[in-house]
N, C-alpha and C. Protein backbone atom coordinates (compact mmCIF):
# COMPACT_ATOMS: atom_id res chain seq x y z
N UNK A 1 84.34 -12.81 -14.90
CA UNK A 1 83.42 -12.40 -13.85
C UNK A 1 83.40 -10.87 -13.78
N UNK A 2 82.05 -10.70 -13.71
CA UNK A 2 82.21 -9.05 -13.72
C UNK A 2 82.31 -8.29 -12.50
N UNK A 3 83.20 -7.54 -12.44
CA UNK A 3 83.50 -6.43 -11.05
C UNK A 3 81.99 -6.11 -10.00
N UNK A 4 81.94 -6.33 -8.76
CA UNK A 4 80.69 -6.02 -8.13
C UNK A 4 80.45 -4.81 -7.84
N UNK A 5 79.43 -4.40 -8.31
CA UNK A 5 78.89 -2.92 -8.19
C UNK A 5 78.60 -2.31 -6.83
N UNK A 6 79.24 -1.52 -6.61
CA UNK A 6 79.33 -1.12 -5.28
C UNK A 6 78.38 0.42 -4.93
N UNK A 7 77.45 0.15 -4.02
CA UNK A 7 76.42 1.11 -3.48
C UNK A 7 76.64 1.32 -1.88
N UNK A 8 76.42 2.88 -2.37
CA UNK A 8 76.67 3.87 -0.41
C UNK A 8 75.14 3.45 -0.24
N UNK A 9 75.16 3.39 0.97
CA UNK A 9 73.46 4.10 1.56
C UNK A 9 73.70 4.38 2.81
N UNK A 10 73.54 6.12 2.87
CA UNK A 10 74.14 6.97 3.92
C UNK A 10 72.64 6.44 4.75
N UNK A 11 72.58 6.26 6.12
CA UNK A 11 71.58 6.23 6.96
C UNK A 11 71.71 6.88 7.91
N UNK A 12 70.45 7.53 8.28
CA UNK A 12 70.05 8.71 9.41
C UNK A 12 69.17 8.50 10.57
N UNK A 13 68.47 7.44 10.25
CA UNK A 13 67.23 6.76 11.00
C UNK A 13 66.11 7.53 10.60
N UNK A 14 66.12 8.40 9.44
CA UNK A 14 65.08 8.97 9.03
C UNK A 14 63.71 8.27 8.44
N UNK A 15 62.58 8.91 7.95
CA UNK A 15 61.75 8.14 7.69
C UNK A 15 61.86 7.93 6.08
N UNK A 16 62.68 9.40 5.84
CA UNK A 16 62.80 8.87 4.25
C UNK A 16 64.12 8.19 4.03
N UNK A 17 65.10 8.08 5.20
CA UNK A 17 66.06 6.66 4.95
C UNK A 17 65.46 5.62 4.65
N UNK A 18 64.10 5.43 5.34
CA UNK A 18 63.40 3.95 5.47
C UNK A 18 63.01 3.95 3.95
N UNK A 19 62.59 4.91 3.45
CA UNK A 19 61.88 4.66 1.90
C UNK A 19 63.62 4.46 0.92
N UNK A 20 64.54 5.27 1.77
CA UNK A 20 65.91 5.06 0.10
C UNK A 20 66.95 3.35 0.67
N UNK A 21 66.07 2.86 1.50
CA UNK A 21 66.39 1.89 2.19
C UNK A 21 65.45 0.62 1.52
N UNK A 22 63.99 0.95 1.42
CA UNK A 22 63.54 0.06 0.15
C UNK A 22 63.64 0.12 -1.04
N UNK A 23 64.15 1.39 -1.68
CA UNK A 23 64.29 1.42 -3.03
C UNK A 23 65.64 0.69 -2.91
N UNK A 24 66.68 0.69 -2.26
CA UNK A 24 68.07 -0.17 -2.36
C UNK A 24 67.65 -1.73 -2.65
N UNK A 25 66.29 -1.94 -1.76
CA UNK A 25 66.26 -3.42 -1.48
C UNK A 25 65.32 -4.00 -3.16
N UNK A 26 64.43 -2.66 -3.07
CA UNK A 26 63.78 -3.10 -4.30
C UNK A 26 64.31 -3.39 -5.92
N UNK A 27 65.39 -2.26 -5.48
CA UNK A 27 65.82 -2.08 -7.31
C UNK A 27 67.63 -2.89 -7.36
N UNK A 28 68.33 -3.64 -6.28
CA UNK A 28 68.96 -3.84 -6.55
C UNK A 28 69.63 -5.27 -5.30
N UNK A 29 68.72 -5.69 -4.49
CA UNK A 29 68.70 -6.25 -3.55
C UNK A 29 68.77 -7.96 -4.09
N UNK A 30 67.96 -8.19 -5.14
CA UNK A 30 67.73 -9.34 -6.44
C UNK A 30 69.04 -9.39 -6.87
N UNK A 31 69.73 -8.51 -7.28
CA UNK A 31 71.01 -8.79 -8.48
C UNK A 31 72.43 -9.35 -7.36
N UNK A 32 72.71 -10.00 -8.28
CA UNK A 32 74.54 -10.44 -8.04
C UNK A 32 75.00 -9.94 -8.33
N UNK A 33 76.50 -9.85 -7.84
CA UNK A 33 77.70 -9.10 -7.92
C UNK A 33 77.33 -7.33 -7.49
N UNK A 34 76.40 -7.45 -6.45
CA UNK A 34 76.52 -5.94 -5.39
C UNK A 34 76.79 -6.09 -4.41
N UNK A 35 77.57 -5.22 -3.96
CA UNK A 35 77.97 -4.99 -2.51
C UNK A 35 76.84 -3.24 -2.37
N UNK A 36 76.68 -3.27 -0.71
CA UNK A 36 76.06 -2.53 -0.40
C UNK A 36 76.74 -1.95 1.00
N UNK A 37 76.87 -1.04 1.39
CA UNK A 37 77.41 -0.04 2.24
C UNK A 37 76.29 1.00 2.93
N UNK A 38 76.29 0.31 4.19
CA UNK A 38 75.22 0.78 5.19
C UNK A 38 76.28 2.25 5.48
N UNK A 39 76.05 3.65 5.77
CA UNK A 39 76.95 4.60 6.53
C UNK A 39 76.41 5.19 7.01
N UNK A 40 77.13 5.44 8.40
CA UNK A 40 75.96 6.23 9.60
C UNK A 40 77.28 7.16 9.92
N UNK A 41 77.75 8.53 10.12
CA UNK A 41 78.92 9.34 10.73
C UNK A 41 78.04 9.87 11.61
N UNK A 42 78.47 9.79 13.00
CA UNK A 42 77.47 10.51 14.25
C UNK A 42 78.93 11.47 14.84
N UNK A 43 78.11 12.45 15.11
CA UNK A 43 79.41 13.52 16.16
C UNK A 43 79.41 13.01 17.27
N UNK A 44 80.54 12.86 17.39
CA UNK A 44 81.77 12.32 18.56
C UNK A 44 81.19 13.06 19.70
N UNK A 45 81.38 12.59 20.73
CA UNK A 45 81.43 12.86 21.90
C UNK A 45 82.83 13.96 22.60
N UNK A 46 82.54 14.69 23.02
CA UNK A 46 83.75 15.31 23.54
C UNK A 46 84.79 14.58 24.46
N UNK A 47 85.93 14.12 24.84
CA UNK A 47 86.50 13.96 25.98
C UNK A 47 87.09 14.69 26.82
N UNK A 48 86.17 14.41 28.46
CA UNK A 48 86.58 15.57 29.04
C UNK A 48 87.68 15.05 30.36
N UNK A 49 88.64 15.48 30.85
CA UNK A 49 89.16 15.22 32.09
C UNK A 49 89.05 16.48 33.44
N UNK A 50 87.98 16.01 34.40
CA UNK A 50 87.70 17.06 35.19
C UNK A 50 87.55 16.90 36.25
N UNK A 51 87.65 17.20 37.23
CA UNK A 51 87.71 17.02 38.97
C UNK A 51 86.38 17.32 38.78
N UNK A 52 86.17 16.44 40.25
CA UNK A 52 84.53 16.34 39.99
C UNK A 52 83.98 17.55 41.17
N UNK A 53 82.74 18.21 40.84
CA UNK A 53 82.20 18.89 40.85
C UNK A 53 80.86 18.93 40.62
N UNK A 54 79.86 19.12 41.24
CA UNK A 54 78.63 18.91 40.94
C UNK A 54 78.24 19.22 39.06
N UNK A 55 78.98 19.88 38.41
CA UNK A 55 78.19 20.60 37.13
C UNK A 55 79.05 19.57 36.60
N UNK A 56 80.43 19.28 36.94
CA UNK A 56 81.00 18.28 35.90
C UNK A 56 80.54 17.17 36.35
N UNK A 57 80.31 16.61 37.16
CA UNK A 57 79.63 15.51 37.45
C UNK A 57 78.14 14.98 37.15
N UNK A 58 77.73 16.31 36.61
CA UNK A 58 76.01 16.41 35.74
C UNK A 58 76.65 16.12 34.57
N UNK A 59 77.79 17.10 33.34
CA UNK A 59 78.21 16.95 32.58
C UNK A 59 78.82 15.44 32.09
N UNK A 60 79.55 14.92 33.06
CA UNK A 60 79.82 13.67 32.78
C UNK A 60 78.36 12.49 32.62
N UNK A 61 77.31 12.50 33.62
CA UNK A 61 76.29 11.99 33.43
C UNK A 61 75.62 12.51 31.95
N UNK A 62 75.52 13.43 31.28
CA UNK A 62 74.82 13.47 30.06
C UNK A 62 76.07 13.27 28.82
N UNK A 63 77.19 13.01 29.16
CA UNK A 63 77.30 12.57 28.23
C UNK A 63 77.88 11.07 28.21
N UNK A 64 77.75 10.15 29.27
CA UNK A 64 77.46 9.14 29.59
C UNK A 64 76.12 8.61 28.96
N UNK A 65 74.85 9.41 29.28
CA UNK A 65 73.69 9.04 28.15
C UNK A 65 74.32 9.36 26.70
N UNK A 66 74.85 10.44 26.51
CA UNK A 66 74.96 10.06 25.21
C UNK A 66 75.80 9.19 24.31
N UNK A 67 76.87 8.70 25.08
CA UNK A 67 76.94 7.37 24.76
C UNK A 67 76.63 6.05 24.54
N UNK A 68 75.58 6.36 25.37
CA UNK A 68 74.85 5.20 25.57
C UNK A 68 73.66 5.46 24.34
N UNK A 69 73.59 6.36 23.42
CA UNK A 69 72.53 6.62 22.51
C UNK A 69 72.85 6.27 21.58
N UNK A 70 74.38 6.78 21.15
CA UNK A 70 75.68 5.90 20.26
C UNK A 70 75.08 4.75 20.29
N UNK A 71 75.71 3.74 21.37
CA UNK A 71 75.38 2.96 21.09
C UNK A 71 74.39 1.76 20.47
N UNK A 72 73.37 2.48 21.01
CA UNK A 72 71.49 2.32 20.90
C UNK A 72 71.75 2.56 19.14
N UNK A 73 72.38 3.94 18.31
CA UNK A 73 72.20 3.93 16.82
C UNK A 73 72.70 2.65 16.46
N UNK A 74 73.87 1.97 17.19
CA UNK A 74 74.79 1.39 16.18
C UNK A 74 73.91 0.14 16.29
N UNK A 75 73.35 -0.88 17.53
CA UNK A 75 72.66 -1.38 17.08
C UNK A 75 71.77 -1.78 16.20
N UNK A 76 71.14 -0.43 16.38
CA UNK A 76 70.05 -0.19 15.26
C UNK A 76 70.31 -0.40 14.01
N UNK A 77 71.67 0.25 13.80
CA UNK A 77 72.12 -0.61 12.02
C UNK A 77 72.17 -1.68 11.54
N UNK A 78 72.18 -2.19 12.74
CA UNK A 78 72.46 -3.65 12.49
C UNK A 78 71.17 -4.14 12.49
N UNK A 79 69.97 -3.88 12.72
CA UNK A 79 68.81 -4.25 12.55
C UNK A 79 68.30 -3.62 11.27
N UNK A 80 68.81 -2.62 10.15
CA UNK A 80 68.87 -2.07 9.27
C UNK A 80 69.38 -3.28 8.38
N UNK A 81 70.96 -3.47 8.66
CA UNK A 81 71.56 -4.95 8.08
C UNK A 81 70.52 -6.12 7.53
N UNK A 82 69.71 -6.25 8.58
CA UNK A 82 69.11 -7.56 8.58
C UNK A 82 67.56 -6.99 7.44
N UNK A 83 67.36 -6.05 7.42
CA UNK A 83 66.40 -5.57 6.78
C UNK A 83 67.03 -5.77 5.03
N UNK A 84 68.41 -5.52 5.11
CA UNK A 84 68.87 -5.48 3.58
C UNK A 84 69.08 -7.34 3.33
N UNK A 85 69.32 -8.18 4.42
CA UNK A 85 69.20 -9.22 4.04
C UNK A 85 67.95 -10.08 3.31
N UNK A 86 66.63 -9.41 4.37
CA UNK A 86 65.37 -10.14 4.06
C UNK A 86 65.22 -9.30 2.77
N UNK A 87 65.98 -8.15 1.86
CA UNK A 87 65.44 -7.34 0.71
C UNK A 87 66.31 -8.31 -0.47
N UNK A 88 67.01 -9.60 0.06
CA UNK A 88 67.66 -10.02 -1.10
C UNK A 88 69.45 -10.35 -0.94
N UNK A 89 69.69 -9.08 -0.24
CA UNK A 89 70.51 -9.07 -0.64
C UNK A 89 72.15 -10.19 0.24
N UNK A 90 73.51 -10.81 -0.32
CA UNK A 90 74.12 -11.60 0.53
C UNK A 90 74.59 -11.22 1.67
N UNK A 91 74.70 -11.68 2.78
CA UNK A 91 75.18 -11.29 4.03
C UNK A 91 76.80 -10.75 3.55
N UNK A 92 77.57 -11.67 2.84
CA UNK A 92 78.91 -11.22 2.65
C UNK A 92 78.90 -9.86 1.51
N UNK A 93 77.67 -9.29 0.91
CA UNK A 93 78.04 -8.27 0.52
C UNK A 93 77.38 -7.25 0.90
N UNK A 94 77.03 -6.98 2.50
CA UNK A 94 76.59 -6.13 3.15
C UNK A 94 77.88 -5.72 4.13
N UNK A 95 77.50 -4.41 4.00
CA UNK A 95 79.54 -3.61 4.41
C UNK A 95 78.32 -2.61 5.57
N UNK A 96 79.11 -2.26 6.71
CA UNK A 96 78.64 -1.26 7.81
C UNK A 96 79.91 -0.53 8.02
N UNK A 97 79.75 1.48 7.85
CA UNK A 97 80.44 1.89 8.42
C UNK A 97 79.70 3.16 9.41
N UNK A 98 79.83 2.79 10.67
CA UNK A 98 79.51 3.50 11.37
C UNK A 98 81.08 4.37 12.16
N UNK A 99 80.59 5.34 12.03
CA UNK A 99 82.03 6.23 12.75
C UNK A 99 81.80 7.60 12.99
N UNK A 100 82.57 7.93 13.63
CA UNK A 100 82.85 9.22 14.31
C UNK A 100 82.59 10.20 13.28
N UNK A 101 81.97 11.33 12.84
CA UNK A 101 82.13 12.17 11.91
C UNK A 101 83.80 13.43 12.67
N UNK A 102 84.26 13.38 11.43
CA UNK A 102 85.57 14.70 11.19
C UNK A 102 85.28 15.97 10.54
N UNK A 103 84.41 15.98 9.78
CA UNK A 103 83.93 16.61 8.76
C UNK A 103 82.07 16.79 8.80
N UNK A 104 81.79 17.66 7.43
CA UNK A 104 80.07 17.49 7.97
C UNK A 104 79.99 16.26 7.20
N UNK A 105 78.55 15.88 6.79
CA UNK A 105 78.54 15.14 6.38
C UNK A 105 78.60 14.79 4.61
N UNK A 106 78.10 15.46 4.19
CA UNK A 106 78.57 15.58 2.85
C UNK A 106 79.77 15.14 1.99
N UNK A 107 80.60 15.94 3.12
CA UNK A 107 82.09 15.91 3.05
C UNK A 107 82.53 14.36 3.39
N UNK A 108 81.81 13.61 4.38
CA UNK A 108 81.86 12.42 5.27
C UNK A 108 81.56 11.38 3.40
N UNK A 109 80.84 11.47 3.18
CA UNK A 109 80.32 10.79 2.26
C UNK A 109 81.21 11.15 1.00
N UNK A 110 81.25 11.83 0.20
CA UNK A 110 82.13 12.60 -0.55
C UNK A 110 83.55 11.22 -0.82
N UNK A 111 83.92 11.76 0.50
CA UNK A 111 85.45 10.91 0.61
C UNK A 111 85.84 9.21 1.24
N UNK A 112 84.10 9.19 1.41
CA UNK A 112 84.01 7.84 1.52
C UNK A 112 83.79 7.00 0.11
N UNK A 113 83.00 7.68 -0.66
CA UNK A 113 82.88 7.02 -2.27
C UNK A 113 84.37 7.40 -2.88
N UNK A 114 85.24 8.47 -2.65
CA UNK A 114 86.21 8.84 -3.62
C UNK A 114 87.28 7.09 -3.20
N UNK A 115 87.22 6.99 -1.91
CA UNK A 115 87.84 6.00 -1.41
C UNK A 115 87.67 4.48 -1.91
N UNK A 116 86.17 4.70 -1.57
CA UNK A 116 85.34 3.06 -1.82
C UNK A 116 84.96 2.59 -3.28
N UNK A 117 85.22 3.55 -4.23
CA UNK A 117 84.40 3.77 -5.52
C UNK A 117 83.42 3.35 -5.52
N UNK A 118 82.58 3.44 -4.84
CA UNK A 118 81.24 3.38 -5.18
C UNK A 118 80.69 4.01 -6.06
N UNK A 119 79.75 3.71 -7.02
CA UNK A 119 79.85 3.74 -8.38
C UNK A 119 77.93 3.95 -7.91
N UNK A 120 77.35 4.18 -6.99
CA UNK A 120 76.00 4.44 -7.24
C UNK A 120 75.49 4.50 -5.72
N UNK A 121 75.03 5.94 -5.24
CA UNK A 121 74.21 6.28 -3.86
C UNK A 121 72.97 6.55 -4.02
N UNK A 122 72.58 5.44 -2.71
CA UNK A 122 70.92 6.09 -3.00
C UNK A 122 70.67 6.86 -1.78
N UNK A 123 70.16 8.24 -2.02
CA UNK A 123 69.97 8.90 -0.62
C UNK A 123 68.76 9.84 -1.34
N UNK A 124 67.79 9.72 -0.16
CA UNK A 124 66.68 10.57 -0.17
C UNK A 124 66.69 12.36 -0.70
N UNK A 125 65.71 12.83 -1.20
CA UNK A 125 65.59 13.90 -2.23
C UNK A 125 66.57 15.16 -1.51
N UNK A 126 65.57 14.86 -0.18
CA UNK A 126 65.94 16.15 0.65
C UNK A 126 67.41 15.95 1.22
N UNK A 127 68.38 14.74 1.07
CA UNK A 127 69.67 14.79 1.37
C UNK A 127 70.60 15.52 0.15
N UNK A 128 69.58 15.30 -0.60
CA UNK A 128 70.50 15.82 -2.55
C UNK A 128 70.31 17.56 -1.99
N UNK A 129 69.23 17.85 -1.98
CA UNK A 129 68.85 19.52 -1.80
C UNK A 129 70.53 19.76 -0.65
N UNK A 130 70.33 19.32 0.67
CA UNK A 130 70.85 19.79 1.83
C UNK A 130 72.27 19.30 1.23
N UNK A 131 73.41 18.53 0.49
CA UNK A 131 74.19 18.22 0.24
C UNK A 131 74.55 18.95 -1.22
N UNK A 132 73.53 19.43 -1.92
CA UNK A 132 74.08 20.05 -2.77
C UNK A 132 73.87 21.62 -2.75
N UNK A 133 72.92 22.01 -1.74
CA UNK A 133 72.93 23.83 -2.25
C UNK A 133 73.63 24.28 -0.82
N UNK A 134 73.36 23.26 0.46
CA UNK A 134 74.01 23.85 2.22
C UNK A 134 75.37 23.80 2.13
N UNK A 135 75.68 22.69 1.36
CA UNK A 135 77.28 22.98 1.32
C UNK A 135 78.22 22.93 0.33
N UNK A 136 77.18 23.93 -0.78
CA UNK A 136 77.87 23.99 -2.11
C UNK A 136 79.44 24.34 -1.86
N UNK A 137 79.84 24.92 -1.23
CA UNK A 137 81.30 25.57 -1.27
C UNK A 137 82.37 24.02 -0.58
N UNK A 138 81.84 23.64 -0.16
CA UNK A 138 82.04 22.02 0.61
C UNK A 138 82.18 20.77 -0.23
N UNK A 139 81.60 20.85 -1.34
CA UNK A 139 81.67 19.71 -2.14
C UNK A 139 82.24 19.61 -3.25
N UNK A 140 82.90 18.61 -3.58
CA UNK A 140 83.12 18.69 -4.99
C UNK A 140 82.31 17.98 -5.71
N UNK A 141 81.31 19.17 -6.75
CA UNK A 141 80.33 18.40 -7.62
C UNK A 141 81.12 17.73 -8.98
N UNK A 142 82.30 17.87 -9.10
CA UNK A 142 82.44 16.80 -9.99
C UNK A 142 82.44 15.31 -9.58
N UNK A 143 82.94 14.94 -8.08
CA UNK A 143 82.66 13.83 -7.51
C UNK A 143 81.38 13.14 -7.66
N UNK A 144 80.42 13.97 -7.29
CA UNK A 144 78.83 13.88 -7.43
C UNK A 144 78.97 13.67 -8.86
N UNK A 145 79.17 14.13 -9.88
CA UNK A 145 79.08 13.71 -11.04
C UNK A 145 79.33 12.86 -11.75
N UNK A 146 80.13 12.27 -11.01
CA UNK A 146 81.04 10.81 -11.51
C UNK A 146 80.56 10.18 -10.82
N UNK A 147 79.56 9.88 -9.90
CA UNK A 147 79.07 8.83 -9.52
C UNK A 147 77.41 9.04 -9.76
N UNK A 148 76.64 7.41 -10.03
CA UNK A 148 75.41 7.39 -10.40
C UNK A 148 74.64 8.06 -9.26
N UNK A 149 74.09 8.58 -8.65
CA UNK A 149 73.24 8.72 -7.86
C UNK A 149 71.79 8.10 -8.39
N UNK A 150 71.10 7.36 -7.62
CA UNK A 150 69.67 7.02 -7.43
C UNK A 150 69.06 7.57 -6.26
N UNK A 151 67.95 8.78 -6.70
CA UNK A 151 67.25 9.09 -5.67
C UNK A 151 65.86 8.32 -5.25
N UNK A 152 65.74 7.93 -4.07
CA UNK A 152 64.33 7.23 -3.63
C UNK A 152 63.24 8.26 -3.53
């Protein structure tokens, strides 16, 4: 049995996620033995501990919404999920990592394939530009090199 080929697909809720989101479904959604890897890294929320006060008590309310926006993305992946199902592909080889970003994102991704071996990312043109010239000093392009990239 041959090893299952394992694919990132970094998601942003962008519109050209939606297009490197059908090229996943189109060009590889049909085949067996893939696993596929939905990844969303959103910046964390601060935690604050503060006697309340009208400004911290505004402060706590906005970032109470923004938790609540968190949440609203992560759903949303999961309605992404179901999009890679109707493209083909098995429920048991659809992987979600949504998490906290530590790092930018590049870096986020980077050390998620060095980890996952993923062996082929599909991410939109303008993520290649912004991941390879914004944080040239940030990446290691031999990583990028050792793995297939497919651009949508």
């Amino acid at each position: 049995m041959m090893a299952a080929q394992k694919i990132l697909l970094p998601y942003n809720f962008k519109t050209l996620d939606q297009k490197a989101l059908a090229f996943a479904n189109n060009t590889f959604g049909h085949l067996e033995e893939v696993e596929i890897t939905l990844f969303h890294a959103y910046t964390p929320l601060p935690e604050i501990e503060a006697e309340s006060t009208s400004v911290m008590g505004k402060l706590k309310g906005d970032l109470s919404y923004l938790s609540q926006k968190i949440m609203q993305l992560e759903t949303e992946l999961k309605a992404v999920e179901e999009k890679l199902l109707e493209g083909g592909f098995a429920k048991s080889c659809i992987h979600t990592v949504f998490k906290p970003r530590k790092k930018d994102i590049a870096s986020e991704i980077i050390e998620y394939v060095s980890n996952d071996k993923s062996s082929v990312i599909v991410i939109n043109h303008k993520q290649v530009r912004r991941y390879s010239m914004g944080n040239a000093e940030k990446i290691d392009i031999d990583v990028f090199k050792a793995v297939a990239r497919a651009i949508a």
